[in-house]
C-alpha atoms as a PDB file:
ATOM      1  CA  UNK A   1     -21.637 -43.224  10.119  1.00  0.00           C
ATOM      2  CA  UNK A   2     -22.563 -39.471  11.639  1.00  0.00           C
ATOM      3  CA  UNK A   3     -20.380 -37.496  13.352  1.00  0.00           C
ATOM      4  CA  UNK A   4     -19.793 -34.159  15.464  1.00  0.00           C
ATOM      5  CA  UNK A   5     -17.656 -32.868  17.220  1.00  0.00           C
ATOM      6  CA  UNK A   6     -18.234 -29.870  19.426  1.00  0.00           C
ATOM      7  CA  UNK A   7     -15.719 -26.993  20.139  1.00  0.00           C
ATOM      8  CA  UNK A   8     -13.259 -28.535  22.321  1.00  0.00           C
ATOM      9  CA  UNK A   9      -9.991 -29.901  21.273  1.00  0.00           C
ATOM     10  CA  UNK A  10     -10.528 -33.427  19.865  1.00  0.00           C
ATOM     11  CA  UNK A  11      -9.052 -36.385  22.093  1.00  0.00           C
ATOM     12  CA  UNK A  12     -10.115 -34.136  25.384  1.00  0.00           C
ATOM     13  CA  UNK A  13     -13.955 -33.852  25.004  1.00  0.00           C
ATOM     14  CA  UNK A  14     -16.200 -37.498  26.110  1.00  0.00           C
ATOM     15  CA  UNK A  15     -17.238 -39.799  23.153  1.00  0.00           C
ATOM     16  CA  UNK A  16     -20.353 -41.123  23.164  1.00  0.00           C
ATOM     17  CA  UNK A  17     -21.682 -43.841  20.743  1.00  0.00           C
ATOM     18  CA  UNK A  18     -24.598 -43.961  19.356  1.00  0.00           C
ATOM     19  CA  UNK A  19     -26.126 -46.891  17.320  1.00  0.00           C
ATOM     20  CA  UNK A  20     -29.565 -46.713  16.147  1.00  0.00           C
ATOM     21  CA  UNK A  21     -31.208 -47.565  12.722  1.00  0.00           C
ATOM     22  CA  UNK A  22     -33.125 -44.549  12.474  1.00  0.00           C
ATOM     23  CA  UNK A  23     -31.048 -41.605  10.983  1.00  0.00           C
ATOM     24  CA  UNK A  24     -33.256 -39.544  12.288  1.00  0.00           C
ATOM     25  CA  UNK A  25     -33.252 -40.419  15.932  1.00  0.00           C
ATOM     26  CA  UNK A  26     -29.102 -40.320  15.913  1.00  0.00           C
ATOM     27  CA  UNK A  27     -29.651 -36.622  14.713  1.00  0.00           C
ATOM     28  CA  UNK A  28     -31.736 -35.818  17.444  1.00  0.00           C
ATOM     29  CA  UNK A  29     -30.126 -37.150  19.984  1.00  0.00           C
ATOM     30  CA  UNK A  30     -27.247 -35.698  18.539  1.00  0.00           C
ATOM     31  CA  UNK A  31     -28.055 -32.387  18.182  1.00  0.00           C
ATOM     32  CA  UNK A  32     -29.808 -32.577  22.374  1.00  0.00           C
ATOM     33  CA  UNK A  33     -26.575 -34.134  23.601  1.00  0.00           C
ATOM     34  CA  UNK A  34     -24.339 -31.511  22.060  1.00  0.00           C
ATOM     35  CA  UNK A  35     -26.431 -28.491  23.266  1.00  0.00           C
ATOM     36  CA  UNK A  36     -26.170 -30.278  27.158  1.00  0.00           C
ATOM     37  CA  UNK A  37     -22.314 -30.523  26.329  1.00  0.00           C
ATOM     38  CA  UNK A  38     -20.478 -28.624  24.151  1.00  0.00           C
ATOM     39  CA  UNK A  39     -17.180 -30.243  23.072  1.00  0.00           C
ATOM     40  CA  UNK A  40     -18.759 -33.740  23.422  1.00  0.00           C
ATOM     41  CA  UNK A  41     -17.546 -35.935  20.657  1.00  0.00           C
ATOM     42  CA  UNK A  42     -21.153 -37.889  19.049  1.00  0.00           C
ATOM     43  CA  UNK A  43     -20.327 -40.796  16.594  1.00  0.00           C
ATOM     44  CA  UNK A  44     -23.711 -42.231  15.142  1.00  0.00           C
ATOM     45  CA  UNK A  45     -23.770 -45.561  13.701  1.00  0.00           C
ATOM     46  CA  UNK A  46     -26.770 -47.382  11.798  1.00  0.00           C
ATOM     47  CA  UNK A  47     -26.528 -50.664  12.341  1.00  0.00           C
ATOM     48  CA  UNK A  48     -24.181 -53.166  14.686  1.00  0.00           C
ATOM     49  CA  UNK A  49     -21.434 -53.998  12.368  1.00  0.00           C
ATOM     50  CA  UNK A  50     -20.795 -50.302  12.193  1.00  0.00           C
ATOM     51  CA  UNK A  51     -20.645 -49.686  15.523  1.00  0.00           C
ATOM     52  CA  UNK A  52     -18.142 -52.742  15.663  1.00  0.00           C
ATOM     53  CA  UNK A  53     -15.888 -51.410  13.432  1.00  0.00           C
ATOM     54  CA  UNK A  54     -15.882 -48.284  14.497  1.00  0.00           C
ATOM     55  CA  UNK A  55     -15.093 -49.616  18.387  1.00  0.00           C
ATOM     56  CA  UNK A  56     -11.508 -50.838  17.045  1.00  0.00           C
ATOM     57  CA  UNK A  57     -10.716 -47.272  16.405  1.00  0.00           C
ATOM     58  CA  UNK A  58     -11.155 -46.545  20.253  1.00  0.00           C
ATOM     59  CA  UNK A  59     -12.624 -46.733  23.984  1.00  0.00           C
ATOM     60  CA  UNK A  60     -16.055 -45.029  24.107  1.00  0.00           C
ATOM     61  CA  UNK A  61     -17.183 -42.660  27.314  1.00  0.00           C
ATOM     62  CA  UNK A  62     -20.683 -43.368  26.811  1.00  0.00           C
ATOM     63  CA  UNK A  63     -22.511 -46.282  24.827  1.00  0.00           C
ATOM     64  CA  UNK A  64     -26.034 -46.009  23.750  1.00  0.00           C
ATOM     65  CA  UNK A  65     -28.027 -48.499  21.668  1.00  0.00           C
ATOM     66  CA  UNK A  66     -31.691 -49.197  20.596  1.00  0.00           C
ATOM     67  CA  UNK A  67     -32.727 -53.111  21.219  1.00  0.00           C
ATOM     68  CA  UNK A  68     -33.780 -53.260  17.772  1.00  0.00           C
ATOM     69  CA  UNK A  69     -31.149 -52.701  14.850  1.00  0.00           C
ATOM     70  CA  UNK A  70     -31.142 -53.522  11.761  1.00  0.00           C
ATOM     71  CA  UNK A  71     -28.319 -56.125  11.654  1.00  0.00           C
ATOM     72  CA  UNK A  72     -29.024 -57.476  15.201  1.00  0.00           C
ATOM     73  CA  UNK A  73     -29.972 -57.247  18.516  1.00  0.00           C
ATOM     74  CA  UNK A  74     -28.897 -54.724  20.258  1.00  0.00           C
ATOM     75  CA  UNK A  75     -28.418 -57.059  23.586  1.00  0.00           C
ATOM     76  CA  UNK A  76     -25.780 -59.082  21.107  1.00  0.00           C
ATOM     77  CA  UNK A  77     -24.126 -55.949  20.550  1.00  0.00           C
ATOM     78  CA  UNK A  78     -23.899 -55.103  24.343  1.00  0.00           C
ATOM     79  CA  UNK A  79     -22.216 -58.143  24.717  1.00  0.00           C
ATOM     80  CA  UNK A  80     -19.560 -57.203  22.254  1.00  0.00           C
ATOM     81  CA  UNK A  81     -18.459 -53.891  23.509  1.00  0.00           C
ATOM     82  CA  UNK A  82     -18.583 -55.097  26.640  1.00  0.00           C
ATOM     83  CA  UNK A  83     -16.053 -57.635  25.688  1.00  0.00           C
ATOM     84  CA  UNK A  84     -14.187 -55.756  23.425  1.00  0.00           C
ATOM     85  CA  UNK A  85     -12.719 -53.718  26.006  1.00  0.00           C
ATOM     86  CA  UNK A  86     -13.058 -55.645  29.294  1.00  0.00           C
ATOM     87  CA  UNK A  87     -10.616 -53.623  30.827  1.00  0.00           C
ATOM     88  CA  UNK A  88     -11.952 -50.532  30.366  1.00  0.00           C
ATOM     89  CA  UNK A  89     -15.726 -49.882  31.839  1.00  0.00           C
ATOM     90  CA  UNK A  90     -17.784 -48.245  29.562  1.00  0.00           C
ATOM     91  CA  UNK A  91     -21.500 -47.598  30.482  1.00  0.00           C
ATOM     92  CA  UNK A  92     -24.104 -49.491  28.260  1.00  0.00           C
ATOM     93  CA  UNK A  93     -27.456 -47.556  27.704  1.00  0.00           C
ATOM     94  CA  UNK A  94     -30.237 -49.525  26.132  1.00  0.00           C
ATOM     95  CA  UNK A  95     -32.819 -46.479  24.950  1.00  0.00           C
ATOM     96  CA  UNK A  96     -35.886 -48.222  23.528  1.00  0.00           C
ATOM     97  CA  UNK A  97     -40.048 -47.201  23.523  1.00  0.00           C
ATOM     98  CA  UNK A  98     -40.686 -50.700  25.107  1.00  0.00           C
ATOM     99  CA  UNK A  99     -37.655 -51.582  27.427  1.00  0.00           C
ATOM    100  CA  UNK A 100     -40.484 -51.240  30.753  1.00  0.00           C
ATOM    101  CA  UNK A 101     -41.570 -54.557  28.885  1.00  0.00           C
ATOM    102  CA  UNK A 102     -38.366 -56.177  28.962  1.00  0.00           C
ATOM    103  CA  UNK A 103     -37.003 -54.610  32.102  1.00  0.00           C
ATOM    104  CA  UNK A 104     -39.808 -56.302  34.592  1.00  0.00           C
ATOM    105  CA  UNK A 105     -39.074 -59.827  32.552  1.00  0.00           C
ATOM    106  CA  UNK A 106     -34.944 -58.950  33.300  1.00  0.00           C
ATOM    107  CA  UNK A 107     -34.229 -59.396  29.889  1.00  0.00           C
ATOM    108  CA  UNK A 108     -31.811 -57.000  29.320  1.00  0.00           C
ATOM    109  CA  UNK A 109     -28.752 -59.155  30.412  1.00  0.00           C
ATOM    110  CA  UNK A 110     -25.739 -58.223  31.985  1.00  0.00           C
ATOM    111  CA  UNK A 111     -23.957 -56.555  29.258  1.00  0.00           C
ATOM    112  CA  UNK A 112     -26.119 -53.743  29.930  1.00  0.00           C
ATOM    113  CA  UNK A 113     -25.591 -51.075  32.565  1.00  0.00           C
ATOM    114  CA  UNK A 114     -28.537 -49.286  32.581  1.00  0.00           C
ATOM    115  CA  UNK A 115     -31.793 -48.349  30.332  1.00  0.00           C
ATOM    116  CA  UNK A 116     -33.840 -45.412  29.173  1.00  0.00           C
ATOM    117  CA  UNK A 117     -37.633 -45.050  28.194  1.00  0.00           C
ATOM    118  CA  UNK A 118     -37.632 -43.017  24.502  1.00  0.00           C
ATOM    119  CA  UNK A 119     -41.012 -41.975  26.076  1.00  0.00           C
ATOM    120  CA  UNK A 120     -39.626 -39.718  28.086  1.00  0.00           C
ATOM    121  CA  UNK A 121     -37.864 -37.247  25.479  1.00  0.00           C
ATOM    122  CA  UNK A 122     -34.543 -36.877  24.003  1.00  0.00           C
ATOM    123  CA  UNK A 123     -34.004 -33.638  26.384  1.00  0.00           C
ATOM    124  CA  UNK A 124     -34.134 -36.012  29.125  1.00  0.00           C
ATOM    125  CA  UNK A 125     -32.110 -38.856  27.479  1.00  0.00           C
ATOM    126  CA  UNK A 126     -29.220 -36.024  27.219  1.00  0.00           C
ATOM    127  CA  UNK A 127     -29.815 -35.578  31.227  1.00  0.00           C
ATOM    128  CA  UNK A 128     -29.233 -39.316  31.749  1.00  0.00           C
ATOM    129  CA  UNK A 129     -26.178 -39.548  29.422  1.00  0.00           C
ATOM    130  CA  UNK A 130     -24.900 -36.193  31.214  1.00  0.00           C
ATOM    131  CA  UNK A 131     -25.238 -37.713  34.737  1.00  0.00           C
ATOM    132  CA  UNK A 132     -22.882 -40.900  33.840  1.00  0.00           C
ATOM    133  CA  UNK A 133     -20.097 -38.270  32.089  1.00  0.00           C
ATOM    134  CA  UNK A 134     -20.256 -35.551  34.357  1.00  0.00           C
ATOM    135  CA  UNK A 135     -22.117 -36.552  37.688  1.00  0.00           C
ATOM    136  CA  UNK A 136     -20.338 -33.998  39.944  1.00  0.00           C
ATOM    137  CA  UNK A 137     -22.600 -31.674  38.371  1.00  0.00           C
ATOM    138  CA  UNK A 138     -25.339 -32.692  40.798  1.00  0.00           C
ATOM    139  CA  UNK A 139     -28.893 -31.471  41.650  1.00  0.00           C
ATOM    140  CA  UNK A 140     -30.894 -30.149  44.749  1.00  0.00           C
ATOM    141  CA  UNK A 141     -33.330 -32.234  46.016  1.00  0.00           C
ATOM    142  CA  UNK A 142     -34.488 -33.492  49.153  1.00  0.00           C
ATOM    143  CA  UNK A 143     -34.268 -37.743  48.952  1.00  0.00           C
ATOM    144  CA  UNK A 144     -36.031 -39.554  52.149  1.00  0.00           C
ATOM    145  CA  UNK A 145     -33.625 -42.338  52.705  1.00  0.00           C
ATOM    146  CA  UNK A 146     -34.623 -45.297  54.300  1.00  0.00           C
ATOM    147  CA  UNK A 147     -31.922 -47.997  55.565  1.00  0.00           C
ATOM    148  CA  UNK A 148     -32.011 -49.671  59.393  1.00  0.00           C
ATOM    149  CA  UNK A 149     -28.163 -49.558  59.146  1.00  0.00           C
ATOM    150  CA  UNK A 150     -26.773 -46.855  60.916  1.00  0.00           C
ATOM    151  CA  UNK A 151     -23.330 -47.691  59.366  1.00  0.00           C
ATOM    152  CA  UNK A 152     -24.258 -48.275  56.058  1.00  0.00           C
ATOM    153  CA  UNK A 153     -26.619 -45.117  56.632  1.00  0.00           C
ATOM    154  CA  UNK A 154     -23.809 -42.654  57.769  1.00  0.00           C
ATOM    155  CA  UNK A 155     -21.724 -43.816  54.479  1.00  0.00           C
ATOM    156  CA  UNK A 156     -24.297 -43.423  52.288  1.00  0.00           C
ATOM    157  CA  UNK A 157     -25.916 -40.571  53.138  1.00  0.00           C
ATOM    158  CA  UNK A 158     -22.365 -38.609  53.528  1.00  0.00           C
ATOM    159  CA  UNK A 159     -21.923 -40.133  49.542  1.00  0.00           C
ATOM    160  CA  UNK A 160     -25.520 -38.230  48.901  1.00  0.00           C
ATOM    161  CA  UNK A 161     -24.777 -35.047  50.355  1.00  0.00           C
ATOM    162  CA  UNK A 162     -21.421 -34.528  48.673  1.00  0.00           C
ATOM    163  CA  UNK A 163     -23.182 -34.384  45.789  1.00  0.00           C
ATOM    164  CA  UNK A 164     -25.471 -31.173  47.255  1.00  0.00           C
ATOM    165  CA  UNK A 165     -28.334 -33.876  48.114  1.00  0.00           C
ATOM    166  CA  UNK A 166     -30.668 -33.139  51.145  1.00  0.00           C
ATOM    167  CA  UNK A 167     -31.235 -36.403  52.816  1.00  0.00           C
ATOM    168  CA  UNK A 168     -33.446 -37.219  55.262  1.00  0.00           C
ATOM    169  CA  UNK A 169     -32.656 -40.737  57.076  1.00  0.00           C
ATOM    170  CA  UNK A 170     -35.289 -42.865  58.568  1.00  0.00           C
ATOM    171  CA  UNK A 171     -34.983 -46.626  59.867  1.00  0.00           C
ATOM    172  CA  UNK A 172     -38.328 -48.364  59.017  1.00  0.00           C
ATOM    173  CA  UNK A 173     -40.722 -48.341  56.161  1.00  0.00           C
ATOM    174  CA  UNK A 174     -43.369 -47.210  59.062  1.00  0.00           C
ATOM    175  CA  UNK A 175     -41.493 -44.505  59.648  1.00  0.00           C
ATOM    176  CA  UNK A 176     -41.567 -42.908  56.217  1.00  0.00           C
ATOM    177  CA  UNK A 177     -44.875 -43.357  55.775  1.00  0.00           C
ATOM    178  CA  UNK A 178     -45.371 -41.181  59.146  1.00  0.00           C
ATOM    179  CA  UNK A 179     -43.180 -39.045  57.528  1.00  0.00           C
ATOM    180  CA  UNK A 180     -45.082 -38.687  54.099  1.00  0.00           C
ATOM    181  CA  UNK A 181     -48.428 -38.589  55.952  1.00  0.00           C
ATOM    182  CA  UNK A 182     -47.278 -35.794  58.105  1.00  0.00           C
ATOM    183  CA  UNK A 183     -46.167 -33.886  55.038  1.00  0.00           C
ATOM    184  CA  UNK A 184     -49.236 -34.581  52.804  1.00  0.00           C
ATOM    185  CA  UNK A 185     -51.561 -32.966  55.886  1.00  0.00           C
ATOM    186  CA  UNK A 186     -49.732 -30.328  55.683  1.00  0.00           C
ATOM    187  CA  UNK A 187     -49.979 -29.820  51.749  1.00  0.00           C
ATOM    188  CA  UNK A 188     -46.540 -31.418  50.650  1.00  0.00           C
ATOM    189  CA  UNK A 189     -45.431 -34.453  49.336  1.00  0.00           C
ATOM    190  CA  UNK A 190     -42.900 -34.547  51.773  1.00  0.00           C
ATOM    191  CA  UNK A 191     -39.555 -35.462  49.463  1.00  0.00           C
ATOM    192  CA  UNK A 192     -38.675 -34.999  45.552  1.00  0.00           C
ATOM    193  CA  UNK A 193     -37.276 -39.143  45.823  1.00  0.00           C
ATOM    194  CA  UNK A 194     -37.235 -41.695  48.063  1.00  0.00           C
ATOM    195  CA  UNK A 195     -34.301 -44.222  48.628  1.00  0.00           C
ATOM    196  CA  UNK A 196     -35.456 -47.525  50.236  1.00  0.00           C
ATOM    197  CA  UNK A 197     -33.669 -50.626  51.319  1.00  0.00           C
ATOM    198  CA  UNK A 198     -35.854 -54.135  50.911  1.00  0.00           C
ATOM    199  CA  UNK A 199     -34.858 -55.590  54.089  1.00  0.00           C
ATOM    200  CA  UNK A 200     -35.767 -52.875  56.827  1.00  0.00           C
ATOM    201  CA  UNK A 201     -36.894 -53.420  60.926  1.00  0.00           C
ATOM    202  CA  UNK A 202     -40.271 -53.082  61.268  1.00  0.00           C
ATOM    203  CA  UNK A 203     -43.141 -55.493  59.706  1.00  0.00           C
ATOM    204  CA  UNK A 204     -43.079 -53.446  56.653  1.00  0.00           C
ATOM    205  CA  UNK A 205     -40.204 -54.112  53.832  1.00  0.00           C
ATOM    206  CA  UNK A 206     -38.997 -51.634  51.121  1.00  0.00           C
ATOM    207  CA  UNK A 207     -41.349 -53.200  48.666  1.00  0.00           C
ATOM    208  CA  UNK A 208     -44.618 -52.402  51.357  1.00  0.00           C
ATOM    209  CA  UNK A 209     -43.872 -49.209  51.313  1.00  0.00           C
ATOM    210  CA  UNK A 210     -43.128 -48.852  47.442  1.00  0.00           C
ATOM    211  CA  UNK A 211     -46.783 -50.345  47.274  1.00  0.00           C
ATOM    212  CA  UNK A 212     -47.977 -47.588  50.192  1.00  0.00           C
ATOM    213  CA  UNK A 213     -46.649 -44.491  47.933  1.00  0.00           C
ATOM    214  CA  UNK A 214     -47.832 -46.034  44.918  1.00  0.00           C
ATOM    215  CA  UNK A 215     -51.471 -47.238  46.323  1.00  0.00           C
ATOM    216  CA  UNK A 216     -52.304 -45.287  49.599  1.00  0.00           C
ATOM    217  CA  UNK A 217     -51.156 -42.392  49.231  1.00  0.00           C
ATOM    218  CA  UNK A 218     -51.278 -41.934  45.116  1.00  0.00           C
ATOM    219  CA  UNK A 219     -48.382 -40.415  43.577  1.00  0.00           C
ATOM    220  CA  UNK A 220     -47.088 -42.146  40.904  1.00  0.00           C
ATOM    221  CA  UNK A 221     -43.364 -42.897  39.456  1.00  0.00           C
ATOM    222  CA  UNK A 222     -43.261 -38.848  38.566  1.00  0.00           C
ATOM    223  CA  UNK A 223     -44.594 -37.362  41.470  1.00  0.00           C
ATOM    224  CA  UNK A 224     -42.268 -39.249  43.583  1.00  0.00           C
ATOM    225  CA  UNK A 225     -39.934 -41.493  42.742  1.00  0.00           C
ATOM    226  CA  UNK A 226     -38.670 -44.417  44.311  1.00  0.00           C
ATOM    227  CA  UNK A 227     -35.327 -46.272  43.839  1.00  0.00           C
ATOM    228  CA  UNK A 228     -35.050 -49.003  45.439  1.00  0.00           C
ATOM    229  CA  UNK A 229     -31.748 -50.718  46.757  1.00  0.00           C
ATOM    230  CA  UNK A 230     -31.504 -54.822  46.533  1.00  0.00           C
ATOM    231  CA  UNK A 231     -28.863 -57.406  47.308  1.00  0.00           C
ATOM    232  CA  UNK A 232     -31.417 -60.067  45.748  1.00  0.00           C
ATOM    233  CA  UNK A 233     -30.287 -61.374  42.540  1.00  0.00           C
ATOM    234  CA  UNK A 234     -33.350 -63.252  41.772  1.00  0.00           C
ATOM    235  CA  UNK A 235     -35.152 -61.840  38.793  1.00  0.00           C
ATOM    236  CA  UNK A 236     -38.398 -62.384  39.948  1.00  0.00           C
ATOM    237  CA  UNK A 237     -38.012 -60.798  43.045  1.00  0.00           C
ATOM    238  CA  UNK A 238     -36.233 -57.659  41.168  1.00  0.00           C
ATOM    239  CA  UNK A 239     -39.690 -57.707  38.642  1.00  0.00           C
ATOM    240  CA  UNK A 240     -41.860 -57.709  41.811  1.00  0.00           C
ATOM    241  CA  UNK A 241     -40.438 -54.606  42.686  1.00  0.00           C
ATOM    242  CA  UNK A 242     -40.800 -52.675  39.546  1.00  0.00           C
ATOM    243  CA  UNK A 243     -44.837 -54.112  38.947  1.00  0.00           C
ATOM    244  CA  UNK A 244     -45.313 -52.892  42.658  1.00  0.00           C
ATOM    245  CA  UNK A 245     -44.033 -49.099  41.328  1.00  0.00           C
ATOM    246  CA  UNK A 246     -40.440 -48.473  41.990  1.00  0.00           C
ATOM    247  CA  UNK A 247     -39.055 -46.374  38.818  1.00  0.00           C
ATOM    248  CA  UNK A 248     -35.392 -48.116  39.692  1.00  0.00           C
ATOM    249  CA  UNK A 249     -33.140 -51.128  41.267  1.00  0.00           C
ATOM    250  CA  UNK A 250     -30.048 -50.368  42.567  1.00  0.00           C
ATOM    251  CA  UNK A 251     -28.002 -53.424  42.826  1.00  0.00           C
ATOM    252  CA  UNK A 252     -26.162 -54.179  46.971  1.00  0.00           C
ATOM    253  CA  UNK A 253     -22.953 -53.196  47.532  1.00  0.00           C
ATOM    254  CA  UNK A 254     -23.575 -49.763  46.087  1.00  0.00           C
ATOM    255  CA  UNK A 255     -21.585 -48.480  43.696  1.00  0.00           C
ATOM    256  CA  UNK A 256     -21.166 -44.405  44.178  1.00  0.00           C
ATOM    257  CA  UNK A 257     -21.596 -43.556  40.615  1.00  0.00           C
ATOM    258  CA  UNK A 258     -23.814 -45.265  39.943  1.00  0.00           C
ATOM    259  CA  UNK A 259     -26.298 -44.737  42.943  1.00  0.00           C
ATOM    260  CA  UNK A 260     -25.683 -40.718  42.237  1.00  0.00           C
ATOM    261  CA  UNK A 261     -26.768 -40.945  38.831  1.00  0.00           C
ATOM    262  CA  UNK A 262     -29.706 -42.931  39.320  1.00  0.00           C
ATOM    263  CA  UNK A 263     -30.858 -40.295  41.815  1.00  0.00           C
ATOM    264  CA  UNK A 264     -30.068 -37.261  40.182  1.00  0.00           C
ATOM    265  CA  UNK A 265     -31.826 -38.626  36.757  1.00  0.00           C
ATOM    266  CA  UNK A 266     -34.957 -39.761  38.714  1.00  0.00           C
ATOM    267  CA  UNK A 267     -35.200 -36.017  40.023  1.00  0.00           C
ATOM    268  CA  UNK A 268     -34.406 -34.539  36.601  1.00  0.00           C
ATOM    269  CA  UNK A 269     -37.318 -36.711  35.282  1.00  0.00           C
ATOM    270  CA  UNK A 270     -39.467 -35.609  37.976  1.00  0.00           C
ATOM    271  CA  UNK A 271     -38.491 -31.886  37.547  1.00  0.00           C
ATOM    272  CA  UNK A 272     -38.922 -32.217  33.533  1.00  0.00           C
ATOM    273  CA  UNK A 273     -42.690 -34.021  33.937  1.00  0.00           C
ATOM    274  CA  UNK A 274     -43.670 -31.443  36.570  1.00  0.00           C
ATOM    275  CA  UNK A 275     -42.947 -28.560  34.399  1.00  0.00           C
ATOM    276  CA  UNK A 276     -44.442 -30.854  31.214  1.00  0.00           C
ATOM    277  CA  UNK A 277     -47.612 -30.999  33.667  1.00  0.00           C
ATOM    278  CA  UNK A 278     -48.310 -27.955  34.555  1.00  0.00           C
ATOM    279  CA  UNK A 279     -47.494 -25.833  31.246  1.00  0.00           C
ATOM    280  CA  UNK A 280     -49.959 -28.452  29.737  1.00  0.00           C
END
């Protein structure tokens, strides 16, 4: 088992778990975690039954965990510290180089909270895991939000701004695409993230116009990213979605936290590609 502790007292700073069979990767995502937050508590297990044991000892802030350990899967081991503590709710990150895979069959259960591409880069990984500790830390960003709602639309975008968000509310999937067309002739993309509902007025759904920013117009997930919010549990409607281009779901009725950190991580991963793209 690996541990560190930054400079903060112990028993104030987060904990974060993090259970992965490579020594290596623990250390990295160590060492990135603990230069985002100093005084953050990382405990690195190798294996399942580790992280097990070392769960008696103590509620976890954060909980990541590769799919693949050496003991078992990591899905069985979401179950368990889910209900270890079921009192207590402790966000479940599966971080894995083929989750995409397993994410558009839903295969990642409902032990999990959320999922992370390794792809992508430690640096951003510690982004992610700093957005469920610490979300008040927020981001600018301009999100084109698109809900035919007015009620749900005043709550929701009031939730966005409080975090520093710029929103911009439309009520129909043809109206965003007006929106992004205007923009694009006049040299811009028009938004750093869109935030769509399924069901919208208008012949077009959240999904056509997932498809239009995706196919029409051609940005892809890191130019601009699209979450998309559903109240459809069915998991083949949720894989449509994600094979039609939407980096996210975001599960109806919206949770606050969660919603916020989806959206600020999506524009930190845009940010961090933009900058990869154009030092390259």
């Amino acid at each position: 088992m690996d541990r560190q502790i930054g400079s903060r007292v112990a028993g104030a700073s987060p904990r974060i778990l993090v259970v992965d069979g490579s020594k290596v990767v623990r250390q990295l995502i160590t060492r990135v975690v603990t230069a985002e937050m100093p005084g953050v508590e990382v405990i690195g297990c190798g294996t399942g039954a580790e992280a097990q044991a070392e769960l008696q000892h103590g509620v976890m802030d954060f909980v990541t965990i590769a799919l693949r350990l050496p003991d078992m899967d990591g899905l069985e081991l979401a179950r368990f510290v889910r209900e270890s503590a079921p009192q207590i709710y402790m966000p479940i990150v599966v971080v894995s180089g083929d989750v995409e895979a397993r994410l558009h069959r839903r295969e990642l259960g409902e032990f999990v909270t959320d999922y992370f591409d390794k792809s992508l880069g430690f640096g951003a990984l510690a982004e992610f895991i700093l957005g469920y500790i610490r979300p008040e830390g927020g981001a600018e960003g301009e999100v084109l939000y698109v809900e035919d709602s007015r009620v749900v639309a005043l709550a929701t975008r009031r939730m966005m701004e409080k975090y520093g968000l710029t929103v911009h509310h439309v009520i129909s999937a043809e109206d965003a695409i007006a929106r992004l067309e205007t923009s694009r002739k006049q040299g811009e993309i028009g938004a750093d993230i869109v935030l769509t509902d399924v069901s919208l007025k208008g012949e077009l759904t959240g999904g056509d116009l997932v498809e239009s920013i995706r196919n029409e117009f051609g940005y892809g997930k890191g130019k601009l990213p699209v979450l998309v919010m559903t109240g459809d549990e069915n998991p083949a409607n949720q894989a449509a979605l994600l094979r039609a281009g939407a980096n996210d779901l975001v599960e109806k009725p919206i949770e606050e936290k969660l919603l916020i950190t989806k959206l600020l991580f999506q524009l930190r991963v845009a940010l961090h590609l933009r900058e990869r793209a154009a030092a390259e």
